[in-house]
C-alpha atoms as a PDB file:
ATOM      1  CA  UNK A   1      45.735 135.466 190.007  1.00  0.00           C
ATOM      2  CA  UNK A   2      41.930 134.471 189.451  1.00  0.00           C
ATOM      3  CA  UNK A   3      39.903 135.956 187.537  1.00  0.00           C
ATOM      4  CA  UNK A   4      36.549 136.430 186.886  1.00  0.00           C
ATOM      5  CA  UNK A   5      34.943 137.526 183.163  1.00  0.00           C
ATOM      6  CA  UNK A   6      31.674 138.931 183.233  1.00  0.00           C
ATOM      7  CA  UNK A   7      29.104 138.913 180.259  1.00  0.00           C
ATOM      8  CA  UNK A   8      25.206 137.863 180.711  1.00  0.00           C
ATOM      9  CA  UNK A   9      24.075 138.551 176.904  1.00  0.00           C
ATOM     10  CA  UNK A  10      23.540 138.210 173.991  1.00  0.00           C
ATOM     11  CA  UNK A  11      24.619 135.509 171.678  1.00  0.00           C
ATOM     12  CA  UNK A  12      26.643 137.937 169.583  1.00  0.00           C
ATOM     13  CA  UNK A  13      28.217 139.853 172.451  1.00  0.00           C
ATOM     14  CA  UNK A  14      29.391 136.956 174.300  1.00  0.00           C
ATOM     15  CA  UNK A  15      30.781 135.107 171.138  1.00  0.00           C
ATOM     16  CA  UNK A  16      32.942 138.035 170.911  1.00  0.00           C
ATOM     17  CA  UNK A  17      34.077 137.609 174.555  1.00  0.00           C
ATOM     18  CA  UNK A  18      35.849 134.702 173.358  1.00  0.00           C
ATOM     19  CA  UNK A  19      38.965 136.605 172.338  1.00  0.00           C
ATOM     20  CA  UNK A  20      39.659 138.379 175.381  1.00  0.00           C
ATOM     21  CA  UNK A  21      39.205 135.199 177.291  1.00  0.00           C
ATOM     22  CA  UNK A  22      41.657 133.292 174.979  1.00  0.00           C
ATOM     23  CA  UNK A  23      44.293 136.574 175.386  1.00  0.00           C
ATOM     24  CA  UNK A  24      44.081 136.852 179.324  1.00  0.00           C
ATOM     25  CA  UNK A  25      44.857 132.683 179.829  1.00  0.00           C
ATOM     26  CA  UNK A  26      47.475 132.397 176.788  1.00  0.00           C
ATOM     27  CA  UNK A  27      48.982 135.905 178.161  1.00  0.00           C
ATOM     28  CA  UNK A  28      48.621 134.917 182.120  1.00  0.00           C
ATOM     29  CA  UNK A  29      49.190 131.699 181.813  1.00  0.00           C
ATOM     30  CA  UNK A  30      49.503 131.021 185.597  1.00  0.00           C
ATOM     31  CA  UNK A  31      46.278 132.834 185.897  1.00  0.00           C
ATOM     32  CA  UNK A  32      42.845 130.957 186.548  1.00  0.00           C
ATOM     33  CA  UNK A  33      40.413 132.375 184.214  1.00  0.00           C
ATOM     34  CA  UNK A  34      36.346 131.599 185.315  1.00  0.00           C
ATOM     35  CA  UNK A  35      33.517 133.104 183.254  1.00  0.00           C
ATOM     36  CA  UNK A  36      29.938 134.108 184.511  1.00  0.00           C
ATOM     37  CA  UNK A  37      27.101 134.128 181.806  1.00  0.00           C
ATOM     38  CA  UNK A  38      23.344 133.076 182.031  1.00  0.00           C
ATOM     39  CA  UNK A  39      22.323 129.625 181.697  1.00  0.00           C
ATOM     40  CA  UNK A  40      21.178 130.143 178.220  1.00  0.00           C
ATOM     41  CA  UNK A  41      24.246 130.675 176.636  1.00  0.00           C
ATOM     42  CA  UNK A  42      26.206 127.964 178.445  1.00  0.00           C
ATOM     43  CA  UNK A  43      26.603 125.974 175.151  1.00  0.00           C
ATOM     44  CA  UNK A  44      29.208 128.821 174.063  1.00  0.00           C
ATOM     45  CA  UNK A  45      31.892 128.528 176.612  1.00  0.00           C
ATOM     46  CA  UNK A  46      31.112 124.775 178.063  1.00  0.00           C
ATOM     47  CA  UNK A  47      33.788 123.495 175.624  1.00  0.00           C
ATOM     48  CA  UNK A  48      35.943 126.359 175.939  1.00  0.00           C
ATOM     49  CA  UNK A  49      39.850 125.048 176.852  1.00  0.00           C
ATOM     50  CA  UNK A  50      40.738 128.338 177.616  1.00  0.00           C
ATOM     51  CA  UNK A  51      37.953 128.985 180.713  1.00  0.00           C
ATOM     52  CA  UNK A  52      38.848 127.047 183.930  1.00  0.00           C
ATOM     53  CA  UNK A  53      35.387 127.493 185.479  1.00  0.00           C
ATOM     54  CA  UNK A  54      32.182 128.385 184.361  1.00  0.00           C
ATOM     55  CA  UNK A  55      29.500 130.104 186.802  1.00  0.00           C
ATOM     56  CA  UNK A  56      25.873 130.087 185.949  1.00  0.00           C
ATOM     57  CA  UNK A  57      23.749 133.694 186.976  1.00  0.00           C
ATOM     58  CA  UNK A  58      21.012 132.192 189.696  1.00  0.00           C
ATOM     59  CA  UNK A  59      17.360 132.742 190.266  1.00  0.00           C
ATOM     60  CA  UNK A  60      18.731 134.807 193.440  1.00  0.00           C
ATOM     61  CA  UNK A  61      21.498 137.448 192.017  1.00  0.00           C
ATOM     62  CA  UNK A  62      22.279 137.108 196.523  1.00  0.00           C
ATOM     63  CA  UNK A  63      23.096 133.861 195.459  1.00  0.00           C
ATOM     64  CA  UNK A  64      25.211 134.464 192.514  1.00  0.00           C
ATOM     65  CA  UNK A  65      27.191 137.297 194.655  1.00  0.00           C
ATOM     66  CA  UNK A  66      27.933 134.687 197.503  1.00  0.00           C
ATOM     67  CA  UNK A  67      29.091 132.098 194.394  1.00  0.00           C
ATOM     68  CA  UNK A  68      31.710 134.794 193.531  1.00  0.00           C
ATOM     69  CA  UNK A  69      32.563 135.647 197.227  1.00  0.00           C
ATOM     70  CA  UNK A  70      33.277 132.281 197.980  1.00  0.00           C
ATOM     71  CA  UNK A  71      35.746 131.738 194.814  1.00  0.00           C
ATOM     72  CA  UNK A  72      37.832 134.519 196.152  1.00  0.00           C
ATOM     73  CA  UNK A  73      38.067 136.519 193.091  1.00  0.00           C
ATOM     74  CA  UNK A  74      41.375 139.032 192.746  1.00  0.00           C
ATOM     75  CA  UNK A  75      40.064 140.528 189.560  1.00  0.00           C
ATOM     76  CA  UNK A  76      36.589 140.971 187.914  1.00  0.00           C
ATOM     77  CA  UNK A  77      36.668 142.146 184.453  1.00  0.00           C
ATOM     78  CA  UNK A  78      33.474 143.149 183.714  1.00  0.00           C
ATOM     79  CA  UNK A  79      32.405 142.830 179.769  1.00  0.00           C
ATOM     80  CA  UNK A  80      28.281 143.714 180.844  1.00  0.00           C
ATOM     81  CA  UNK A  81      28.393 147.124 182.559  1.00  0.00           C
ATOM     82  CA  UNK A  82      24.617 147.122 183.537  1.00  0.00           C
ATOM     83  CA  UNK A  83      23.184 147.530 187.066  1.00  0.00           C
ATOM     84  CA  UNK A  84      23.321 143.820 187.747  1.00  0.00           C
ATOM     85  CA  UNK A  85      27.100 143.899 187.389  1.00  0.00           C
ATOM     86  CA  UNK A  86      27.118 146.643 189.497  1.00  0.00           C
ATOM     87  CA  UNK A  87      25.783 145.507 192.255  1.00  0.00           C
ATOM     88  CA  UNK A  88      28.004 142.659 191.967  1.00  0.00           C
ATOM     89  CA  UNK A  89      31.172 144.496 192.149  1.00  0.00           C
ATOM     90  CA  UNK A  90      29.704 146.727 195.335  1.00  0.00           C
ATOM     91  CA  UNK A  91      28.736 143.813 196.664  1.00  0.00           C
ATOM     92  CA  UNK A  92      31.584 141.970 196.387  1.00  0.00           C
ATOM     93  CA  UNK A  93      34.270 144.371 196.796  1.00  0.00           C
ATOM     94  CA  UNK A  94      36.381 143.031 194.075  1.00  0.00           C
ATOM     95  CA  UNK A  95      38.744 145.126 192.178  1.00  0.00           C
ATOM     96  CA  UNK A  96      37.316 145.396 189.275  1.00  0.00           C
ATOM     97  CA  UNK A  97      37.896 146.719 185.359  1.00  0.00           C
ATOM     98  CA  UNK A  98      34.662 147.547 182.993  1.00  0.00           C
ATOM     99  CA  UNK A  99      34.062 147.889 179.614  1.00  0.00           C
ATOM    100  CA  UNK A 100      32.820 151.131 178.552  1.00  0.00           C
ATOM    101  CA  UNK A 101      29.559 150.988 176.668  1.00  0.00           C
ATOM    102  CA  UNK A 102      29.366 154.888 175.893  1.00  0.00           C
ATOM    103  CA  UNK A 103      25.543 155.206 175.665  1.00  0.00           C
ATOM    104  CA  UNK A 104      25.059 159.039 175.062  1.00  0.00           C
ATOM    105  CA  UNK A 105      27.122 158.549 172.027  1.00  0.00           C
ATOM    106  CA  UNK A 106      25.283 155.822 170.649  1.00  0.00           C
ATOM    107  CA  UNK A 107      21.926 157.172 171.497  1.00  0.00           C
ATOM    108  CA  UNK A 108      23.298 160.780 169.810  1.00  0.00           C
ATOM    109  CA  UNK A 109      24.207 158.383 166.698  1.00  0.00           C
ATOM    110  CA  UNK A 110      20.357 156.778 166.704  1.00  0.00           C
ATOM    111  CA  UNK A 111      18.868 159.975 167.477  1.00  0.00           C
ATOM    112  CA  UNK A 112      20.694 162.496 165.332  1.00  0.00           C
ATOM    113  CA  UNK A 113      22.719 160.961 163.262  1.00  0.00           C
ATOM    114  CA  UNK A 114      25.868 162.052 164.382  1.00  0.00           C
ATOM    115  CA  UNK A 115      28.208 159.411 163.803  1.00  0.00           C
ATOM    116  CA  UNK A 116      29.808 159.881 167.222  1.00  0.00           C
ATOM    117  CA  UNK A 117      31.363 156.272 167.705  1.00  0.00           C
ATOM    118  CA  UNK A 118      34.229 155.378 166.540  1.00  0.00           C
ATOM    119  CA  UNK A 119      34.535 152.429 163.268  1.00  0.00           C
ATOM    120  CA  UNK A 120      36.108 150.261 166.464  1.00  0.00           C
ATOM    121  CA  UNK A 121      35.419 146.016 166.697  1.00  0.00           C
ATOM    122  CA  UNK A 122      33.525 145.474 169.840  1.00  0.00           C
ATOM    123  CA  UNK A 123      36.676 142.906 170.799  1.00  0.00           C
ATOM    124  CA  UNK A 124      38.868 145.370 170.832  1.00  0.00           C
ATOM    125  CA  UNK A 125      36.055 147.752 172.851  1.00  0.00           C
ATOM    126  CA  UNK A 126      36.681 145.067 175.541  1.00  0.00           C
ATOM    127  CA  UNK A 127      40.162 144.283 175.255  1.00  0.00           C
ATOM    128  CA  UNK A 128      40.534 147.842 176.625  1.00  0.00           C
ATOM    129  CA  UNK A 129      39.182 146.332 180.277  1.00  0.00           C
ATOM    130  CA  UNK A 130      41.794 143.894 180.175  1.00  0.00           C
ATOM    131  CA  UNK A 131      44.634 146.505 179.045  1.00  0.00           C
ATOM    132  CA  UNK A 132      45.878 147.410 182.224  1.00  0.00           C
ATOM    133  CA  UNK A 133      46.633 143.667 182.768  1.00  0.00           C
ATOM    134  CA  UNK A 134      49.247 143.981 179.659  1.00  0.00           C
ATOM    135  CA  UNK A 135      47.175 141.522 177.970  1.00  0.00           C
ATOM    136  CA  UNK A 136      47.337 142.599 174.002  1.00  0.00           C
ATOM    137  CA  UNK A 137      45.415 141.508 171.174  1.00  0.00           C
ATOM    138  CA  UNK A 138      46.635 138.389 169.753  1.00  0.00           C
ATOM    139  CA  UNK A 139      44.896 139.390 166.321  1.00  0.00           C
ATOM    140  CA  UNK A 140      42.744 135.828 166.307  1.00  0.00           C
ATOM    141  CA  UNK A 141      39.711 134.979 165.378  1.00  0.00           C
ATOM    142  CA  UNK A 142      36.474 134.159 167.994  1.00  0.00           C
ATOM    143  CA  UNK A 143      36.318 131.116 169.193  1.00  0.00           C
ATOM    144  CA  UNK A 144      33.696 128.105 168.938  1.00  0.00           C
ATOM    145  CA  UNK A 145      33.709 124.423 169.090  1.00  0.00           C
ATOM    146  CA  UNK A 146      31.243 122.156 168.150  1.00  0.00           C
ATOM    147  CA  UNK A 147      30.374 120.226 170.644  1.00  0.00           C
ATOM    148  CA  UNK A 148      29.840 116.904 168.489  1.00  0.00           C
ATOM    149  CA  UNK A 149      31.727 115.615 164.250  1.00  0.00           C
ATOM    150  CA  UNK A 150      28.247 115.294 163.074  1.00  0.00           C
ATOM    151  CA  UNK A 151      27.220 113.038 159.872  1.00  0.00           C
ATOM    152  CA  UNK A 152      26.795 115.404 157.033  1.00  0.00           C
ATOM    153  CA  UNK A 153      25.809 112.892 155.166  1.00  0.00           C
ATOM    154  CA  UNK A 154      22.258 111.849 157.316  1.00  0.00           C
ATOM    155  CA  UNK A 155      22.060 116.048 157.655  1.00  0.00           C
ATOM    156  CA  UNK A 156      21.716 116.578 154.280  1.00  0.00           C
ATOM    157  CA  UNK A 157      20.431 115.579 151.177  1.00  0.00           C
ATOM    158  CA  UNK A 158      22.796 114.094 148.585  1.00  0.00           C
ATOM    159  CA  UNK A 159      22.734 116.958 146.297  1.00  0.00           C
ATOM    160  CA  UNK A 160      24.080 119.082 149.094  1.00  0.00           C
ATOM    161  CA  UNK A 161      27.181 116.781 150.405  1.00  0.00           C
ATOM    162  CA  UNK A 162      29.749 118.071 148.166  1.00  0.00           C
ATOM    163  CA  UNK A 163      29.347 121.208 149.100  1.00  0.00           C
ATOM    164  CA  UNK A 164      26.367 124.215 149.325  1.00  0.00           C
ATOM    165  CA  UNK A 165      26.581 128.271 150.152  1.00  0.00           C
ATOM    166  CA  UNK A 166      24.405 128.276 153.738  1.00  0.00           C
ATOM    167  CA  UNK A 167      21.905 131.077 153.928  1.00  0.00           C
ATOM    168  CA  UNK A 168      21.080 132.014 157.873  1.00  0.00           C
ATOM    169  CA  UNK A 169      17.749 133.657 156.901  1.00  0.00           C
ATOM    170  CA  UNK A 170      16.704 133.927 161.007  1.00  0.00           C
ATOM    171  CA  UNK A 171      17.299 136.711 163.087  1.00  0.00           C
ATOM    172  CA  UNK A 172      15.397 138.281 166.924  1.00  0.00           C
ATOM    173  CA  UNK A 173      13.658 140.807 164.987  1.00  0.00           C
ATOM    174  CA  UNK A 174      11.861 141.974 161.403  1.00  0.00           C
ATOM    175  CA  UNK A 175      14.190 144.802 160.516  1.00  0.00           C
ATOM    176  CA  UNK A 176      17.355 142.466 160.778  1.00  0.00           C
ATOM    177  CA  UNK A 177      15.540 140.118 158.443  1.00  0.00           C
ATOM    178  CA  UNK A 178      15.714 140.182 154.914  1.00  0.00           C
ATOM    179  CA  UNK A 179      12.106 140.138 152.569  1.00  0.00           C
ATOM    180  CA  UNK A 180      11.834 136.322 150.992  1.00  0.00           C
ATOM    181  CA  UNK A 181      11.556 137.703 147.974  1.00  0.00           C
ATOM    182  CA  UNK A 182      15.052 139.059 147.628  1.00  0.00           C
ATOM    183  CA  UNK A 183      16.434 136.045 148.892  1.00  0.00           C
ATOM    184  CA  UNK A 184      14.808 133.927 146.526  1.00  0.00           C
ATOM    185  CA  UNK A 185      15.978 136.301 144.182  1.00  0.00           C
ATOM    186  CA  UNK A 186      19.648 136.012 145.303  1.00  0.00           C
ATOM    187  CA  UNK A 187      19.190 131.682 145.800  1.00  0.00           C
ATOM    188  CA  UNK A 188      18.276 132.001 142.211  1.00  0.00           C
ATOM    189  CA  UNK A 189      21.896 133.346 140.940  1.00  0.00           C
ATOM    190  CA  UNK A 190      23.937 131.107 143.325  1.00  0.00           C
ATOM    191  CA  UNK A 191      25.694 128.238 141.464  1.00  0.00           C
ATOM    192  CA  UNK A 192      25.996 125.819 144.259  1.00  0.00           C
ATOM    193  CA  UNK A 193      23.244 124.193 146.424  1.00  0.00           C
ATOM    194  CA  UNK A 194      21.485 126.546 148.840  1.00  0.00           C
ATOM    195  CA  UNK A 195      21.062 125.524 152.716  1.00  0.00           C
ATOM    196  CA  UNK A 196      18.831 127.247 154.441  1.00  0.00           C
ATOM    197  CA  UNK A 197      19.521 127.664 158.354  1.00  0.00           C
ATOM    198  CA  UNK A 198      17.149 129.610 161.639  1.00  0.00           C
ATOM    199  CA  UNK A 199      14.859 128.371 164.053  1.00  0.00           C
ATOM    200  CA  UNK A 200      11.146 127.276 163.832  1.00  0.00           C
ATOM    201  CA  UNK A 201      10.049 131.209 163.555  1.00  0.00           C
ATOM    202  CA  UNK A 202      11.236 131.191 159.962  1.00  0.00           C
ATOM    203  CA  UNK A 203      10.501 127.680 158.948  1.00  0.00           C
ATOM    204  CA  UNK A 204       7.393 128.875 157.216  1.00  0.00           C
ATOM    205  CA  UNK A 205       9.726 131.946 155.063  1.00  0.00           C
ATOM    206  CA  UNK A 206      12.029 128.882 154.427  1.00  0.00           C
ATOM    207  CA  UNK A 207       9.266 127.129 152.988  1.00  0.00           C
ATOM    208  CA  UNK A 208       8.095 129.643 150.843  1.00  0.00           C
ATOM    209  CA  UNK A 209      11.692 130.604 149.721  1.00  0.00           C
ATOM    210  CA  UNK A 210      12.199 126.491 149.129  1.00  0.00           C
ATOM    211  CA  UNK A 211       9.210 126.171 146.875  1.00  0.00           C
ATOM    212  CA  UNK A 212      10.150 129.700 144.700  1.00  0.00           C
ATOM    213  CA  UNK A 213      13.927 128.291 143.816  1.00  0.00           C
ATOM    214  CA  UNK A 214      13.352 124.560 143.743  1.00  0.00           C
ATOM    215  CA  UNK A 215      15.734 121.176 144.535  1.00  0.00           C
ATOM    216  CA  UNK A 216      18.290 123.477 144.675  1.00  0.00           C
ATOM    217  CA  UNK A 217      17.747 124.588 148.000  1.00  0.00           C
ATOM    218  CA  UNK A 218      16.994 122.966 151.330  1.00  0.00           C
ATOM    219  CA  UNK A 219      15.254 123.867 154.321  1.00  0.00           C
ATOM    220  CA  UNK A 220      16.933 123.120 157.652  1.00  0.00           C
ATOM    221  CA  UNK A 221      15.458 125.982 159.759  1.00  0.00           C
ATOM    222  CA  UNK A 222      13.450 124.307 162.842  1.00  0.00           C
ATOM    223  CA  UNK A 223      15.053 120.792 161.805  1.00  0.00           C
ATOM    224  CA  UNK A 224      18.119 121.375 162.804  1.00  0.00           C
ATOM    225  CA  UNK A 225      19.702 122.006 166.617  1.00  0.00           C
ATOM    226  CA  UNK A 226      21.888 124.841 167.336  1.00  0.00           C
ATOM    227  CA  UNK A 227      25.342 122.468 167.523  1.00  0.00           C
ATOM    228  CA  UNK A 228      24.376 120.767 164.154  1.00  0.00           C
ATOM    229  CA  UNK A 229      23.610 124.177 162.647  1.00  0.00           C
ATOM    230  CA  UNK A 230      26.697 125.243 163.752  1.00  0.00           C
ATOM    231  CA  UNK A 231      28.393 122.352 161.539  1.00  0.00           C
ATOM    232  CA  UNK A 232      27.128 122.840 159.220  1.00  0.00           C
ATOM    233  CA  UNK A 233      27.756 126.519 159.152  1.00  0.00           C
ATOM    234  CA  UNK A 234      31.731 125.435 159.549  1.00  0.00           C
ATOM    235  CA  UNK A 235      32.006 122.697 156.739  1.00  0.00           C
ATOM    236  CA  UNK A 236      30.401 125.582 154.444  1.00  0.00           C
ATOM    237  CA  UNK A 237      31.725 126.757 151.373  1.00  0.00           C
ATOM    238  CA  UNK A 238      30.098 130.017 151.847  1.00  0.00           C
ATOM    239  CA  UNK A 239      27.728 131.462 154.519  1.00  0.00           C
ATOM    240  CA  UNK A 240      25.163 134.751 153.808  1.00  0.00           C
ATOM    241  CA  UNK A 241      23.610 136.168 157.315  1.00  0.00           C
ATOM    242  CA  UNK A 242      21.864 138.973 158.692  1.00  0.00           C
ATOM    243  CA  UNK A 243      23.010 140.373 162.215  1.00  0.00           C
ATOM    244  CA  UNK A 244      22.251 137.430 164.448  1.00  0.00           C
ATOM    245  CA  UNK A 245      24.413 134.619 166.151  1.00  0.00           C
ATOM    246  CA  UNK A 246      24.891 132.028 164.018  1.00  0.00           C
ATOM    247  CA  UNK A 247      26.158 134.554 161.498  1.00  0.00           C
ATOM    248  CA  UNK A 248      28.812 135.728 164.120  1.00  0.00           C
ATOM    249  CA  UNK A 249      29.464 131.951 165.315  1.00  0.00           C
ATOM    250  CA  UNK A 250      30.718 131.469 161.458  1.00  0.00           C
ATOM    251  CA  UNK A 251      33.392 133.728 161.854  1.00  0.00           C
ATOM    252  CA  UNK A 252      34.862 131.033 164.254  1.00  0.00           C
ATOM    253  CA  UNK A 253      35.489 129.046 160.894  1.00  0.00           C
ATOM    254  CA  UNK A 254      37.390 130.979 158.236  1.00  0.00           C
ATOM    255  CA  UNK A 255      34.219 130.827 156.004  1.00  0.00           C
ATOM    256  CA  UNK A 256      33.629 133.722 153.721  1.00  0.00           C
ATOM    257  CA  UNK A 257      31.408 135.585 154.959  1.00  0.00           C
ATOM    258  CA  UNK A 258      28.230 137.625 153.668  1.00  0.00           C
ATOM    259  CA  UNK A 259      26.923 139.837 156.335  1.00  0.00           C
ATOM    260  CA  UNK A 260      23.681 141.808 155.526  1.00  0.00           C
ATOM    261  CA  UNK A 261      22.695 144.510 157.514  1.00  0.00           C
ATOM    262  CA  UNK A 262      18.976 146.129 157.777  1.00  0.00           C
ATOM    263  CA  UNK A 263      17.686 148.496 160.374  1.00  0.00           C
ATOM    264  CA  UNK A 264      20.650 148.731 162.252  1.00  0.00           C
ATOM    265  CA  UNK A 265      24.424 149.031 161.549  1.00  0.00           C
ATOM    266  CA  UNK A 266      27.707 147.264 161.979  1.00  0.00           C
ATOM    267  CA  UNK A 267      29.413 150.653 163.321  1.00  0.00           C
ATOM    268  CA  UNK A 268      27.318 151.192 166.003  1.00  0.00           C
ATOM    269  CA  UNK A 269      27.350 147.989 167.448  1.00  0.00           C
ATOM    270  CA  UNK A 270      30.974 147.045 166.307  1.00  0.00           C
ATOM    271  CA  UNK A 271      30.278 143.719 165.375  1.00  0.00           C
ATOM    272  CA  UNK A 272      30.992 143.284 161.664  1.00  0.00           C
ATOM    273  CA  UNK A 273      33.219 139.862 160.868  1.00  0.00           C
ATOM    274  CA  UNK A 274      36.015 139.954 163.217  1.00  0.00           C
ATOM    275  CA  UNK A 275      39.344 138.866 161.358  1.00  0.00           C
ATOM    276  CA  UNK A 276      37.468 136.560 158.418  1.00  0.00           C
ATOM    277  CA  UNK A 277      40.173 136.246 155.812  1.00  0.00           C
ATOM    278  CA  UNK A 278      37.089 137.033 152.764  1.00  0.00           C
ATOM    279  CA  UNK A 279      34.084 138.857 153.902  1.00  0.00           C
ATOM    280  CA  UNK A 280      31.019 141.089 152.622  1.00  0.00           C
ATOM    281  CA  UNK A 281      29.871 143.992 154.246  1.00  0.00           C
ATOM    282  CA  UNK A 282      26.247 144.464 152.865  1.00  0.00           C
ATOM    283  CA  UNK A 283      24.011 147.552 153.467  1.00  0.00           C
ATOM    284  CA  UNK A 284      22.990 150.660 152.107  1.00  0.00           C
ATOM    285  CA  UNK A 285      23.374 154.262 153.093  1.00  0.00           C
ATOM    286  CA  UNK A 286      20.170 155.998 154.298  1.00  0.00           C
ATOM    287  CA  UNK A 287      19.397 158.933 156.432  1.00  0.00           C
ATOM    288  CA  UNK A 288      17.034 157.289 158.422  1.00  0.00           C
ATOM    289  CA  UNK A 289      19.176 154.401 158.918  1.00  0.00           C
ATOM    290  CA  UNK A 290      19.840 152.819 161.273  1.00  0.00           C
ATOM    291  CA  UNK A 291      16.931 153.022 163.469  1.00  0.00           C
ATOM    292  CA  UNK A 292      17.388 151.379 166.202  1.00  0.00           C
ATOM    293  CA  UNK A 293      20.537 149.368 168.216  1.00  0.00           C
ATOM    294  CA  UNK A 294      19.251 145.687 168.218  1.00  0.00           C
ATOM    295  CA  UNK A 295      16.256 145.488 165.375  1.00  0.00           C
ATOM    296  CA  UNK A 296      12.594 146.541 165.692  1.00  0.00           C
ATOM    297  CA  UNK A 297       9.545 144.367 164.554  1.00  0.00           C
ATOM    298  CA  UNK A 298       8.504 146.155 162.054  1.00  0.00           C
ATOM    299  CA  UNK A 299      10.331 149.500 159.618  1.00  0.00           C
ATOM    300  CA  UNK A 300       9.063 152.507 161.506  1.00  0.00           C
ATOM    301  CA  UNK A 301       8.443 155.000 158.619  1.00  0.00           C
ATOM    302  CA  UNK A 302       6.765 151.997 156.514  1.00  0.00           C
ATOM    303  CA  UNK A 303       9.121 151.315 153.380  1.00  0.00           C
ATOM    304  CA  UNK A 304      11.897 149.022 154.688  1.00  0.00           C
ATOM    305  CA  UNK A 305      14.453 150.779 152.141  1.00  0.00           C
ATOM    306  CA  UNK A 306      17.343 149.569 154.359  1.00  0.00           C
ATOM    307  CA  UNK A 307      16.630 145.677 153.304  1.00  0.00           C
ATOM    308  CA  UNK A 308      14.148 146.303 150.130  1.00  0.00           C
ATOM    309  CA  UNK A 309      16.834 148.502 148.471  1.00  0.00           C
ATOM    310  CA  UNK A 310      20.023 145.883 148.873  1.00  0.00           C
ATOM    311  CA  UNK A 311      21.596 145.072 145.590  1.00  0.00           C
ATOM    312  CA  UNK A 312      21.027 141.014 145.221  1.00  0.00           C
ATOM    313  CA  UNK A 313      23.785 140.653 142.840  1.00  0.00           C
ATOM    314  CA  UNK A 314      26.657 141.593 144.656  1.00  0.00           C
ATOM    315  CA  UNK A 315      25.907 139.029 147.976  1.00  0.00           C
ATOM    316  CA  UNK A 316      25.473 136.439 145.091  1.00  0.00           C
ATOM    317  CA  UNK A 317      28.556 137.043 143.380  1.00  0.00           C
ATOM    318  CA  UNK A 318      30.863 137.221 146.605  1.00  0.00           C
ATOM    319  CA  UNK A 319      29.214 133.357 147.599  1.00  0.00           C
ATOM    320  CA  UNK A 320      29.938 131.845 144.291  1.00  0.00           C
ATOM    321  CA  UNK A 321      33.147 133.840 144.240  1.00  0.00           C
ATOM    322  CA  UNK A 322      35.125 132.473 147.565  1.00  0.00           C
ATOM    323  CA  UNK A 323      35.312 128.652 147.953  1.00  0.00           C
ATOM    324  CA  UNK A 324      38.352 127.936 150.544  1.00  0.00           C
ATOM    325  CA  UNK A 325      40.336 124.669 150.078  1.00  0.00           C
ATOM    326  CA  UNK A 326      39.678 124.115 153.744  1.00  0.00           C
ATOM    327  CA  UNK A 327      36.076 123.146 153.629  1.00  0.00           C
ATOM    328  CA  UNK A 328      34.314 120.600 151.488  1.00  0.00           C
END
């Protein structure tokens, strides 16, 4: 059998492919398993040992469809569900199974508050495409490798190389994001170095947050690539994150795991850590929360309760609390 796995986007949502992938070669194991993203997430399956092939979406999607024609596909499984894939599978004529995103119910959820989807991981939400294939869940973590063993040593200064809590203070948009000044507030009662990790959009937070706590924290964010980040996210004794990838990359690790949550929710999306041995789920209850699926750029009744009102002291407490014997 040959198989093809569908999933364009995000970060997060293909991270969490990674499972299903892993089940349908280590439960078919004389099946070849090929996986279709967009050239910008590459990096998260080209060291995958349990993907035989991996397809790049074109320019041309006429292109792409005479790619998949031409591998003779029995079986798409299709993790996307959007019009793109659709067209694909019409198309192509390839049998095909599809994850079921249920958008009424989540927009009845954002709308009304309704609570209409079920506390289910997204995994398992797409293990249910592969079900009819008697592939199970094998209860696993995601998967991730680094691509490189980088030095820690020239990554870091020497107060951090025996060991720091990593703070992943980036995220797409302003209501995922946490304000600096509660997390300079929680740097301040950690009792291990602080590393500070996101892109070159919140170097200058990481600066201020750097010069508020002092030597005891350094900033990475913009210094940093995404496979180095990615180490050092694994060789962690701790890791605190809002909703974005390299948070959900960590859970690759078996690093405890702080996950804060704004503007939107873990329930909704399904996406809280999937099958960390020690993780936090941080966020508060609010009737106007959450507000949107995937973040917003800026609170849209003006007070930013959802992040403003987190209690500092419990993230802190839960980093300086877990320190697994399989990291620094």
């Amino acid at each position: 059998m040959k198989i093809l796995v569908i999933r364009f986007s995000s970060m997060g949502d293909i991270i969490y492919t990674t499972p299903v992938v892993r089940c349908l070669k280590t439960q078919l194991p004389d099946a070849e398993i090929h996986f279709l993203t967009k050239p910008a997430f590459k990096y998260i399956y080209d060291s995958n040992p349990y993907v035989d092939k991996l397809l790049l979406l074109k320019p041309s999607l006429t292109d792409t469809i005479n790619e998949i024609k031409a591998e003779k596909y029995d079986q798409i499984i299709d993790l996307h569900n959007n019009l793109r894939t659709g067209i694909i599978k019409l198309r192509t004529g390839i049998r095909a199974s599809t994850y079921k995103k249920q958008p009424v119910r989540k927009w009845l959820t954002l709308k009304f508050k309704l609570n209409l989807i079920a506390p289910e991981h997204l995994v398992d939400r797409y293990l249910k495409a592969v079900k009819f294939l008697g592939v199970v869940n094998d209860d696993k973590p995601i998967d991730y490798y680094v691509k490189n063993q980088h030095d820690i040593n020239k990554l870091l200064p020497p107060g951090h190389q025996n060991g720091y809590v990593a703070f992943v203070i980036g995220a797409t948009h302003f209501t995922k994001r946490m304000p600096n000044y509660k997390i300079i507030s929680i740097c301040k009662q950690l009792n291990m170095p602080v590393l500070l990790l996101g892109g070159n959009d919140v170097k200058a937070n990481a600066d201020e947050i750097a010069a508020a706590v002092g030597k005891q924290v350094h900033n990475a964010c913009g210094l940093t690539s995404l496979d180095e980040s990615v180490f050092l996210v694994s060789k962690a004794k701790s890791v605190i994150g809002f909703d974005t990838g390299l948070t959900h990359i960590a859970e690759a690790f078996n690093v405890p795991i702080a996950s804060v949550w704004g503007g939107t929710t873990p329930d909704l999306l399904g996406v809280w850590p999937y099958k960390v041995k020690n993780s936090l789920i941080a966020g508060i209850e609010l009737s106007c929360r959450p507000c949107s699926k995937f973040g917003l750029e800026k609170c849209p009744l003006g007070h930013f309760k959802c992040m403003n009102e987190i209690p500092e002291t419990g993230i802190a407490d839960f980093a300086n609390t877990y320190k697994p014997s399989n990291n620094l």
